[in-house]
N, C-alpha and C. Protein backbone atom coordinates (compact mmCIF):
# COMPACT_ATOMS: atom_id res chain seq x y z
N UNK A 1 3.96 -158.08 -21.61
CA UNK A 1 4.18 -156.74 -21.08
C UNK A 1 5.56 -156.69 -20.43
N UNK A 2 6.36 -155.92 -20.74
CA UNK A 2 7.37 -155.53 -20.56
C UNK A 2 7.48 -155.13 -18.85
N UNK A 3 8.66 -155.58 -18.51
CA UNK A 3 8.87 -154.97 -16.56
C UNK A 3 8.91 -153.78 -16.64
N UNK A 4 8.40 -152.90 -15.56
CA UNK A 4 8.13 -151.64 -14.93
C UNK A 4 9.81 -151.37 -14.62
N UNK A 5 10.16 -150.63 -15.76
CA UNK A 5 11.79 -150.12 -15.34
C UNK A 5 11.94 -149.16 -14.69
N UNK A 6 11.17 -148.30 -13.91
CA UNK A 6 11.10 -147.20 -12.87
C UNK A 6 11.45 -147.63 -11.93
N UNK A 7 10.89 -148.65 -11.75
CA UNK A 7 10.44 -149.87 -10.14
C UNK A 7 11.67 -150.73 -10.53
N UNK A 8 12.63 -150.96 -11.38
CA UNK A 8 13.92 -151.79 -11.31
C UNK A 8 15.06 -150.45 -11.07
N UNK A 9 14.66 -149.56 -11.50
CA UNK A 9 15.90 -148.94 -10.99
C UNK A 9 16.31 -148.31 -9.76
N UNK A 10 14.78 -148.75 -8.99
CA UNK A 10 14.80 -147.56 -7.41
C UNK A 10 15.15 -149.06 -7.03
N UNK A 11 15.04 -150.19 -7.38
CA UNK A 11 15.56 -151.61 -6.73
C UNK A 11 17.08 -151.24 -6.81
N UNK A 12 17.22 -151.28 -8.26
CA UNK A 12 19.31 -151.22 -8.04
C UNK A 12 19.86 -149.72 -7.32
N UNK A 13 18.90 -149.01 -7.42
CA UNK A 13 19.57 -147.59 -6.08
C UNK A 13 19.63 -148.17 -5.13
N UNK A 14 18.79 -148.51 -4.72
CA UNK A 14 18.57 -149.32 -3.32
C UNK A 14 19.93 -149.92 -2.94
N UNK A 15 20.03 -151.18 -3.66
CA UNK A 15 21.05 -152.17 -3.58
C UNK A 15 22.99 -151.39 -3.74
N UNK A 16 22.50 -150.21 -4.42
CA UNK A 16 23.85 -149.34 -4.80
C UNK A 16 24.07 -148.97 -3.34
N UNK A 17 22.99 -148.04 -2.79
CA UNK A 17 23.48 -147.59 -1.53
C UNK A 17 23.30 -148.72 -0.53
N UNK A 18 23.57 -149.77 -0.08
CA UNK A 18 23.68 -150.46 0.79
C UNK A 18 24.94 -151.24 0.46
N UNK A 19 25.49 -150.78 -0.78
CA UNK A 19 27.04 -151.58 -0.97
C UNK A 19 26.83 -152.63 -1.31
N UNK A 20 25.72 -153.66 -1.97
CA UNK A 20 25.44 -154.73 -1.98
C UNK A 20 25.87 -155.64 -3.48
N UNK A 21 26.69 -156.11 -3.81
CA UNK A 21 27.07 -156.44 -4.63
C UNK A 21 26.15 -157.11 -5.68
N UNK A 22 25.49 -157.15 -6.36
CA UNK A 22 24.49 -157.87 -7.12
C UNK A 22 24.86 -157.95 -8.83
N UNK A 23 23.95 -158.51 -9.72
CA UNK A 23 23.62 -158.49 -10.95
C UNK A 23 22.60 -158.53 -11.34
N UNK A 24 21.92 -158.19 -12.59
CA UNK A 24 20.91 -158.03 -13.26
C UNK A 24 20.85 -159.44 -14.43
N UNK A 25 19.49 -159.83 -14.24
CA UNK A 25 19.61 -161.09 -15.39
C UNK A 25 17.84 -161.29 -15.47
N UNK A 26 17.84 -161.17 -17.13
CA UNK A 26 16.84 -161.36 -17.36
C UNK A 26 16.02 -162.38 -17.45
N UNK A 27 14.55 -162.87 -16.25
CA UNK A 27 13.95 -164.01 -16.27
C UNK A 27 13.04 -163.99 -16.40
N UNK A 28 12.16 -164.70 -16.84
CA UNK A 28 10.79 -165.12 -16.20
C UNK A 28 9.62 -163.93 -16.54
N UNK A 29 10.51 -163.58 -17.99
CA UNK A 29 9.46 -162.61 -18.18
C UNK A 29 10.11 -160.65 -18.18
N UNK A 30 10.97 -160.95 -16.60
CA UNK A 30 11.33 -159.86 -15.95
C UNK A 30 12.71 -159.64 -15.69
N UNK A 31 12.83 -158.81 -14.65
CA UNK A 31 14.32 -158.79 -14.40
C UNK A 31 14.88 -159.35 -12.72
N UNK A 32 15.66 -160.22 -12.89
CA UNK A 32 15.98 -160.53 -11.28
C UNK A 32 17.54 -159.74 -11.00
N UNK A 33 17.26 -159.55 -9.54
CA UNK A 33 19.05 -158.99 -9.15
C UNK A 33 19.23 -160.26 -8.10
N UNK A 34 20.05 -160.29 -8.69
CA UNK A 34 20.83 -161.74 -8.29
C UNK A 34 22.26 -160.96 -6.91
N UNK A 35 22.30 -161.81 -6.19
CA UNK A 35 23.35 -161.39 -5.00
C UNK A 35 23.91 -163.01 -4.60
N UNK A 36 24.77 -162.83 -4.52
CA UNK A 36 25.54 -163.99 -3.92
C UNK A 36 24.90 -165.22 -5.18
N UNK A 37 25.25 -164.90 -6.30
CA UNK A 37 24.70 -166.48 -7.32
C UNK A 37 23.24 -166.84 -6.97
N UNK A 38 22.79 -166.11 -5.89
CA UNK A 38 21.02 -166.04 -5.78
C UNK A 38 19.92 -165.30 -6.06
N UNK A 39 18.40 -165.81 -6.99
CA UNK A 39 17.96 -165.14 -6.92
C UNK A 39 17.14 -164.06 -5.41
N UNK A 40 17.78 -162.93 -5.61
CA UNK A 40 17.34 -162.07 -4.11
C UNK A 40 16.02 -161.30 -4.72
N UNK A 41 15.69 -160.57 -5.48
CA UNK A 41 14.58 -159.86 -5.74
C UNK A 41 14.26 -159.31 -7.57
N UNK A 42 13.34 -159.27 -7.80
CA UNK A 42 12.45 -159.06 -9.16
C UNK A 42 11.52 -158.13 -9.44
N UNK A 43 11.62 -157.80 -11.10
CA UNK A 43 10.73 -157.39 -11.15
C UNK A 43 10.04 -157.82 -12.08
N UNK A 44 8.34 -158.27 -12.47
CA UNK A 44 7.69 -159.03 -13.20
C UNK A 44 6.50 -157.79 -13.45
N UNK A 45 6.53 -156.97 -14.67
CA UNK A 45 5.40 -156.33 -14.95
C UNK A 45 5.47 -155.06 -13.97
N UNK A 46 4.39 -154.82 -13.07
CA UNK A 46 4.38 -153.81 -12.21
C UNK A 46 4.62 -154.39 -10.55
N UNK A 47 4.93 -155.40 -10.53
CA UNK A 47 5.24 -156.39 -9.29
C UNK A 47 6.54 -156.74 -8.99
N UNK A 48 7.06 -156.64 -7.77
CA UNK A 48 8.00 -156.64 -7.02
C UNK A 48 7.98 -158.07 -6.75
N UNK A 49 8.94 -159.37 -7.10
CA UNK A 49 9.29 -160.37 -6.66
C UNK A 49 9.98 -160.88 -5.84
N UNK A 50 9.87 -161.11 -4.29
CA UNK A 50 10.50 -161.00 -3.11
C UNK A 50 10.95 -162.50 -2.62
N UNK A 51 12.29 -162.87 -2.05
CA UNK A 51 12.69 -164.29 -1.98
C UNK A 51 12.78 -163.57 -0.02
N UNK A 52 12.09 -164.08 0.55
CA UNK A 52 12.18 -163.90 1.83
C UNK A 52 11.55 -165.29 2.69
N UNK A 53 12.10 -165.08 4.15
CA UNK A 53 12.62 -166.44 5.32
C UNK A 53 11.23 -167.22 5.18
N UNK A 54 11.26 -168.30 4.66
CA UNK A 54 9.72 -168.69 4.86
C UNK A 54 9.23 -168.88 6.17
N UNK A 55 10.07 -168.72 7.34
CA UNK A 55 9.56 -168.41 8.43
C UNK A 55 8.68 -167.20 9.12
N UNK A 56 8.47 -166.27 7.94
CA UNK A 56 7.87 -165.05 8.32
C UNK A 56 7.19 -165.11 6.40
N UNK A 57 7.10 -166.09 5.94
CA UNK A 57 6.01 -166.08 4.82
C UNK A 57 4.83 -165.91 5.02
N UNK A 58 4.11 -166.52 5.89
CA UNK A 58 2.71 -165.97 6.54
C UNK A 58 2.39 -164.80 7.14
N UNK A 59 3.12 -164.60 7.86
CA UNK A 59 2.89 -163.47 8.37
C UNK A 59 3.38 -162.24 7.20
N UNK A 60 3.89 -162.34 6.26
CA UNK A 60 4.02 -161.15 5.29
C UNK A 60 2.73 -161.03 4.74
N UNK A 61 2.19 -162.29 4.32
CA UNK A 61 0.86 -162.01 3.16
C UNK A 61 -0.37 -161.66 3.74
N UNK A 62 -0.38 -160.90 5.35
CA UNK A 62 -1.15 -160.65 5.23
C UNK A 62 -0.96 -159.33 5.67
N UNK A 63 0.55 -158.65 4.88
CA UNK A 63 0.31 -157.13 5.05
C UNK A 63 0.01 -156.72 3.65
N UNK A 64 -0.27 -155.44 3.53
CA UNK A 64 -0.91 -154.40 2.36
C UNK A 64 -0.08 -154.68 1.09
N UNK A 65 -1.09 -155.31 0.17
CA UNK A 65 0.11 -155.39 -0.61
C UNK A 65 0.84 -156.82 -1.15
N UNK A 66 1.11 -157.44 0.02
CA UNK A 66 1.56 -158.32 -0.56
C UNK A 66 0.92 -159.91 -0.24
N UNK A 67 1.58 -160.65 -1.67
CA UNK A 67 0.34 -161.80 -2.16
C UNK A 67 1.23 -162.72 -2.20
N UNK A 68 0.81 -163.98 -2.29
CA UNK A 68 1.79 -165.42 -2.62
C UNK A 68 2.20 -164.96 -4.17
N UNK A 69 3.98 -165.62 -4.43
CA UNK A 69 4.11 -165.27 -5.74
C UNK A 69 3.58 -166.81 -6.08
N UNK A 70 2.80 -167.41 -7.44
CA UNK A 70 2.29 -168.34 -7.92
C UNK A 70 2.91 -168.29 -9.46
N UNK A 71 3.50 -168.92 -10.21
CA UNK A 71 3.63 -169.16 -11.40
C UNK A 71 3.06 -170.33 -12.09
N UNK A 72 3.54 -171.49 -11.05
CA UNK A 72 2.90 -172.79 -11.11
C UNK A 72 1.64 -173.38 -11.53
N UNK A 73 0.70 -172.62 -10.74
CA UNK A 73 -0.27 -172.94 -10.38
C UNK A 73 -0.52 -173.44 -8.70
N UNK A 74 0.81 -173.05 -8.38
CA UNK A 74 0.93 -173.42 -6.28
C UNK A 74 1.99 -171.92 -6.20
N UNK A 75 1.40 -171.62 -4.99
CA UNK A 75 2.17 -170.66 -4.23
C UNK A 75 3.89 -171.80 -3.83
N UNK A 76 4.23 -170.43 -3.88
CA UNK A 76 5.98 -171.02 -3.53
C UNK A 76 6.41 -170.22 -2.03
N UNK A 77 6.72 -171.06 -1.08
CA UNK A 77 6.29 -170.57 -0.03
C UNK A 77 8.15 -169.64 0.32
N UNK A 78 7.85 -168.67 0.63
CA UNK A 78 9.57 -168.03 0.98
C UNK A 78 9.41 -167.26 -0.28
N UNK A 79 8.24 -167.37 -1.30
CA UNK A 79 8.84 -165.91 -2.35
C UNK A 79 7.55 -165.62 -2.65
N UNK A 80 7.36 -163.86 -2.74
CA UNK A 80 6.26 -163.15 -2.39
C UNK A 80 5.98 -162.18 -3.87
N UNK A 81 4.37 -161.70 -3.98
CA UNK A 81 4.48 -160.58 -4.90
C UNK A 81 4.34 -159.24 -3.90
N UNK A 82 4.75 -158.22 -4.40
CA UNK A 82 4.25 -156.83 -3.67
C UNK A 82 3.85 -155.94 -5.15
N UNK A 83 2.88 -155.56 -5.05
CA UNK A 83 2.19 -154.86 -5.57
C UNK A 83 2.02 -152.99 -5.26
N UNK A 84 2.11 -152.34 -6.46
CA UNK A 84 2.05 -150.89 -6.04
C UNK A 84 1.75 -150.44 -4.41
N UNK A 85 0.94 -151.04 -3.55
CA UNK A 85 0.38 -150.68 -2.23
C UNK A 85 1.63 -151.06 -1.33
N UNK A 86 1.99 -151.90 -1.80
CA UNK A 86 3.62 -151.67 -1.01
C UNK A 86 4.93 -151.26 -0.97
N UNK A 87 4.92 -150.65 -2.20
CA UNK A 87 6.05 -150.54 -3.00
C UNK A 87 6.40 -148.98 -3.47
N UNK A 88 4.54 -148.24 -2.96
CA UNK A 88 4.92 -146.96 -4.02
C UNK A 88 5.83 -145.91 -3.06
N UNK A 89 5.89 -146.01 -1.86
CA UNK A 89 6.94 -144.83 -0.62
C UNK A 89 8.12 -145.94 -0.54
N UNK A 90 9.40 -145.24 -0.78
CA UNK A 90 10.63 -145.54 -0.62
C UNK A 90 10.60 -146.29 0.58
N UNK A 91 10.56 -145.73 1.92
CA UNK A 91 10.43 -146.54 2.71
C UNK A 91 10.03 -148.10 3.21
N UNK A 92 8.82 -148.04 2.21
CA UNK A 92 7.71 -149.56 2.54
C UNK A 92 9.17 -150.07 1.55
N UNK A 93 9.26 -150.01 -0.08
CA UNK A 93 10.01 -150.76 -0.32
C UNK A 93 11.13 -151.21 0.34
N UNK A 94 12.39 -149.91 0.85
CA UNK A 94 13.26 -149.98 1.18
C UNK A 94 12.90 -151.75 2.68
N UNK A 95 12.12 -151.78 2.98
CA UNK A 95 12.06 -152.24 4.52
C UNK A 95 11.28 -153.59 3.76
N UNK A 96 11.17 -153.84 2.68
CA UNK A 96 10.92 -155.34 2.22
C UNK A 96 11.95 -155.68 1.29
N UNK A 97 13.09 -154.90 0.74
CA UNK A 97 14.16 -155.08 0.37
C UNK A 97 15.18 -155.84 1.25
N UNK A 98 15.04 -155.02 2.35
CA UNK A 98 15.93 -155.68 3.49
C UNK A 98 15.80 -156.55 3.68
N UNK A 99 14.30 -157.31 3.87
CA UNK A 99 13.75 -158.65 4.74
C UNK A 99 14.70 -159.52 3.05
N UNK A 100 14.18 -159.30 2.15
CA UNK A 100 15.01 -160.59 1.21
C UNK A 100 16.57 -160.34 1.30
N UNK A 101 17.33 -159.21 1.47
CA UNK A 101 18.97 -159.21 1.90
C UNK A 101 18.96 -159.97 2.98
N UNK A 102 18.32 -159.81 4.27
CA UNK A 102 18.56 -160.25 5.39
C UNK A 102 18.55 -162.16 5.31
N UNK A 103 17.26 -162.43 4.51
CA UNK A 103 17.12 -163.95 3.75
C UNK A 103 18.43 -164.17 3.21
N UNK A 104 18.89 -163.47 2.57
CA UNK A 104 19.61 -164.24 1.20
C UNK A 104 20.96 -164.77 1.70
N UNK A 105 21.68 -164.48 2.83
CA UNK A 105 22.64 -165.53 2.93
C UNK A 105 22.13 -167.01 3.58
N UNK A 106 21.22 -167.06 4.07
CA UNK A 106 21.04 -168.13 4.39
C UNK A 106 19.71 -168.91 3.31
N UNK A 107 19.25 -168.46 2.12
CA UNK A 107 18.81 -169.34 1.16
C UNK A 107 19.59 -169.90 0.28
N UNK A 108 19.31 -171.56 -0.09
CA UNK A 108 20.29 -172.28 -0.55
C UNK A 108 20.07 -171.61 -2.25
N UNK A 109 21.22 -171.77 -3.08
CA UNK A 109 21.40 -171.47 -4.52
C UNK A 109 20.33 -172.51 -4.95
N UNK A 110 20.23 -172.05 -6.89
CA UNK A 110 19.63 -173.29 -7.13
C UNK A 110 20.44 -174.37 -7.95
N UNK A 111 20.26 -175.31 -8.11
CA UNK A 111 21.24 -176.06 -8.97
C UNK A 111 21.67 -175.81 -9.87
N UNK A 112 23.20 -175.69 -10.14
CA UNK A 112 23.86 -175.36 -11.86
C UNK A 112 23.48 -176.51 -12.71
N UNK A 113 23.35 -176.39 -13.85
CA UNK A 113 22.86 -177.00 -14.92
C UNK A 113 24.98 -177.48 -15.32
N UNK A 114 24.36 -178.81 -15.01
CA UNK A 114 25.68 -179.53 -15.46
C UNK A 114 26.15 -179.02 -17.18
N UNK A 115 27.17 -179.03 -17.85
CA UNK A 115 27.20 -178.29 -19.53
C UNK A 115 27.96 -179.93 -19.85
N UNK A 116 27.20 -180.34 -20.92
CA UNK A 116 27.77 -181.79 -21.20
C UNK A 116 29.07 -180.91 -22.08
N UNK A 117 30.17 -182.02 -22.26
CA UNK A 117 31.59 -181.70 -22.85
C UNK A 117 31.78 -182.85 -24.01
């Protein structure tokens, strides 16, 4: 199933009006906007993929809405799903958008893939 492109483009408004420099790159199924060479936020299907402080990871999952993101088969602790119940008023999104901007300078990149020569 193809990503919910309604729900990626009120992401890149978002990111337009806050001046936030980003890119679009297709992963995991979905689409991530990448900021600073990091993944900052996603979209997977009808779900919002959130990279936020794992210091406030617990305490997110147990608001409306949002769930451990799991691909693995283990929750990944610092990145979240949000689901329509959090996502559908500008606002709720806008204010879990922030929490992963506010994350993202201080989450480390992930490793470049060395290119043999």
């Amino acid at each position: 199933m193809p990503y919910n492109e309604f729900l990626s483009d009120r992401i890149a408004q978002f990111l337009k009006e806050q001046h936030v420099a980003f890119y679009e790159k297709k992963m995991f199924g979905g689409l991530c906007f990448m900021v600073d060479e990091k993944m900052c936020v996603g979209v997977n299907r009808d779900e919002v993929m959130l990279r936020i402080n794992p210091e406030i990871y617990e305490e997110s999952l147990t608001k409306k809405g949002c769930k451990e993101m799991n691909f693995t088969g283990r929750p990944m602790k610092g990145f979240v799903f949000l689901t329509d119940e959090a996502t559908d008023l500008d606002e709720d999104l806008h204010a879990w958008l922030t929490l992963a901007l506010e994350y993202n300078p201080l989450a480390k990149s992930s490793k470049k893939k060395k290119t043999s020569q």
